[in-house]
C-alpha atoms as a PDB file:
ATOM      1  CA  UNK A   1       0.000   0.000   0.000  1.00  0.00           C
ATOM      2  CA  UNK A   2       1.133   3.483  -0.719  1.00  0.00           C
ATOM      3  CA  UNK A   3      -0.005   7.223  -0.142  1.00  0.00           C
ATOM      4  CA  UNK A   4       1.327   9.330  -2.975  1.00  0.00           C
ATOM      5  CA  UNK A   5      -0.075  12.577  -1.564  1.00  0.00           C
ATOM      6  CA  UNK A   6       3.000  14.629  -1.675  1.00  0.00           C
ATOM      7  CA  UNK A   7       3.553  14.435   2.558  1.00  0.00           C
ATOM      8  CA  UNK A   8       7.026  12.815   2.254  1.00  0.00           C
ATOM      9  CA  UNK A   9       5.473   9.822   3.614  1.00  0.00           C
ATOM     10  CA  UNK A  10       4.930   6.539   1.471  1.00  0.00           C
ATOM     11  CA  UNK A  11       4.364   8.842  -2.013  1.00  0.00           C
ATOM     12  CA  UNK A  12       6.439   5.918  -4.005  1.00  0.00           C
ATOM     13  CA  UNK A  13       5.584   2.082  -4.889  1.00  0.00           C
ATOM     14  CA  UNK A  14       9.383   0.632  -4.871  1.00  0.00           C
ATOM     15  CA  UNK A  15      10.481  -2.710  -4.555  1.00  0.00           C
ATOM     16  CA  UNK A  16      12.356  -3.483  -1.746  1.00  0.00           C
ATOM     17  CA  UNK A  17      15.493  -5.950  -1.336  1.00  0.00           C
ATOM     18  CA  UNK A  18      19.169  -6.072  -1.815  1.00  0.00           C
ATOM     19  CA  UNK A  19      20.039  -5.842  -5.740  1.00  0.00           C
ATOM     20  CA  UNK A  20      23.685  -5.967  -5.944  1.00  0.00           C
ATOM     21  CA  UNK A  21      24.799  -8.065  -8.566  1.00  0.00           C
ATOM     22  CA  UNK A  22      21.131  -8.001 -10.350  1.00  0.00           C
ATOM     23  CA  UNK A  23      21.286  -7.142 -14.094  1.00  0.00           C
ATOM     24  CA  UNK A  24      17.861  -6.503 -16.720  1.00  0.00           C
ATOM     25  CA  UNK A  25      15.955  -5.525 -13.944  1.00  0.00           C
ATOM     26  CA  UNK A  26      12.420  -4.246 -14.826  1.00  0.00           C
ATOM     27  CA  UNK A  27       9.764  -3.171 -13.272  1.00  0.00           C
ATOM     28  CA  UNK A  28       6.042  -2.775 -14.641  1.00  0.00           C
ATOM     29  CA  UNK A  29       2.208  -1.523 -13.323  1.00  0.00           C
ATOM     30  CA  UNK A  30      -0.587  -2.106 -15.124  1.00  0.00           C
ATOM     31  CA  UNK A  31      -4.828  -0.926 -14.585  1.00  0.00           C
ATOM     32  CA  UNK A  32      -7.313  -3.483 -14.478  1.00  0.00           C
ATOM     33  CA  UNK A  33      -7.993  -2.707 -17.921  1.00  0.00           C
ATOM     34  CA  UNK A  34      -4.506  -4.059 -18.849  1.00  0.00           C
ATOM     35  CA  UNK A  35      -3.212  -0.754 -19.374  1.00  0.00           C
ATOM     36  CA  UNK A  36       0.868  -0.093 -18.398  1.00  0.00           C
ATOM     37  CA  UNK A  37       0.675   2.886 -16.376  1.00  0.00           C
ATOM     38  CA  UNK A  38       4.667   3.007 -15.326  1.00  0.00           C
ATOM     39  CA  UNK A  39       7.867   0.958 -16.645  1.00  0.00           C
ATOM     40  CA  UNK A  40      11.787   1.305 -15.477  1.00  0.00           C
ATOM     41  CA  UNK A  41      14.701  -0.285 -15.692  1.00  0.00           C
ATOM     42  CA  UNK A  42      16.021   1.687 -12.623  1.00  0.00           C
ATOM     43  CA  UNK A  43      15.456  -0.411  -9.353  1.00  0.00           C
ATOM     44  CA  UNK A  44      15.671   2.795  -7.168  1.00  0.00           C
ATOM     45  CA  UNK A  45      12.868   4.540  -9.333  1.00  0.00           C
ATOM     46  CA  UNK A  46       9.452   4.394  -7.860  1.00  0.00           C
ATOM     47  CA  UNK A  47       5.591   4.997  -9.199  1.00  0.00           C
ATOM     48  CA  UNK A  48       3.634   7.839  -7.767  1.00  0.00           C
ATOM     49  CA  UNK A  49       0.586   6.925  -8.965  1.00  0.00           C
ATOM     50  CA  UNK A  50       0.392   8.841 -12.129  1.00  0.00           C
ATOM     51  CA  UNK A  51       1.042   7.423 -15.578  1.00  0.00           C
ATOM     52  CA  UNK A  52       4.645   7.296 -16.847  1.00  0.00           C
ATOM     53  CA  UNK A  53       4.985   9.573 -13.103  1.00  0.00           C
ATOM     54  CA  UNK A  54       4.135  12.836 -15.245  1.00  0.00           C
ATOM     55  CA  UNK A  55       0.486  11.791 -16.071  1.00  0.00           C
ATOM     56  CA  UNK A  56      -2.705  11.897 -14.820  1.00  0.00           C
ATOM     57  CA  UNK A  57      -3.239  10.541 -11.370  1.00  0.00           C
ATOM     58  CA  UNK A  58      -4.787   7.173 -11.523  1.00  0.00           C
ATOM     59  CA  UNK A  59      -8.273   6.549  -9.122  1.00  0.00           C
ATOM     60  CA  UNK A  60      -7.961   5.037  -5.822  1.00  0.00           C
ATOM     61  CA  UNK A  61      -7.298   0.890  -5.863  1.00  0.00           C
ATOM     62  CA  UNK A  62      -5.695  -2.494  -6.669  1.00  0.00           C
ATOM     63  CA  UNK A  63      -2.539  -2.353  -9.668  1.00  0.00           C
ATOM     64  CA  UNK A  64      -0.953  -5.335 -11.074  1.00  0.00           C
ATOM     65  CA  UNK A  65       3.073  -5.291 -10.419  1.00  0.00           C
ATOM     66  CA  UNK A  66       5.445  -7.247 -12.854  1.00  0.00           C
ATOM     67  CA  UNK A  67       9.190  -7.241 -11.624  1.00  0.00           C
ATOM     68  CA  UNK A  68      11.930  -9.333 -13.947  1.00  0.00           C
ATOM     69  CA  UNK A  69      15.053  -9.564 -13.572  1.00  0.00           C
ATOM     70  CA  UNK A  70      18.412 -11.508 -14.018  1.00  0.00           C
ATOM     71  CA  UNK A  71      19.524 -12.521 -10.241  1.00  0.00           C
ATOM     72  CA  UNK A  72      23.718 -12.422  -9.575  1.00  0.00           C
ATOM     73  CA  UNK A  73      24.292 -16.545  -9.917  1.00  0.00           C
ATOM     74  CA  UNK A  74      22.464 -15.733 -14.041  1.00  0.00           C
ATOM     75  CA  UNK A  75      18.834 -17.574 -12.637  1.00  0.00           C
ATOM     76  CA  UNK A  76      15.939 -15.554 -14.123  1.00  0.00           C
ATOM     77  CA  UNK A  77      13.447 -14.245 -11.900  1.00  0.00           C
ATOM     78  CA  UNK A  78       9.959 -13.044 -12.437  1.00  0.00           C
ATOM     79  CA  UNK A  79       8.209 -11.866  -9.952  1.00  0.00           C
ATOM     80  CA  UNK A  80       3.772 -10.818  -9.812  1.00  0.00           C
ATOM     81  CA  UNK A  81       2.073  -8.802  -7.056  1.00  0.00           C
ATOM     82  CA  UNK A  82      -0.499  -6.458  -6.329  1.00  0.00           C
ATOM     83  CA  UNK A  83       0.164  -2.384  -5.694  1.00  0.00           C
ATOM     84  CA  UNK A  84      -2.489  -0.597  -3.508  1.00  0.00           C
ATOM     85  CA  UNK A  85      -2.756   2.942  -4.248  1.00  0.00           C
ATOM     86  CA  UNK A  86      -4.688   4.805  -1.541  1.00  0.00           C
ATOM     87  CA  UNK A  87      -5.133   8.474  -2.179  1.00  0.00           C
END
């Protein structure tokens, strides 16, 4: 769950975990209506709730999250969960 209503507090969705080592890291949201509302490559980058983070501000509720990447040892990881964007 996240709050991104500009109080310093909780304003970004970021993943959270060591990286070091971790190459083709990406990270995706998408609507309920399948639409991709923010992509990176940058593991420290974070959504704010608007698309692409300059956007409009999406509505109150559930978000898909898609996180790939290419762990240290070369195994592939892909990775599904749920963002909750309370505003």
């Amino acid at each position: 769950v996240f709050t991104p209503n500009g109080d310093g507090t909780n304003d970004f969705f970021l993943g959270n975990g060591v990286m070091e080592g971790a190459t083709n890291f990406n990270l995706s949201i998408w609507n309920r209506y399948g639409e991709k509302l923010f992509e990176t490559g940058d593991f420290q980058e974070g959504w704010n709730g608007r698309k692409d983070n300059v956007g409009r501000k999406s509505e109150q509720g559930v978000f898909v999250v898609v996180v790939t990447f290419t762990g240290p040892r070369g195994e592939a990881f892909n990775l599904k969960g749920y963002a909750t964007l309370i505003r």
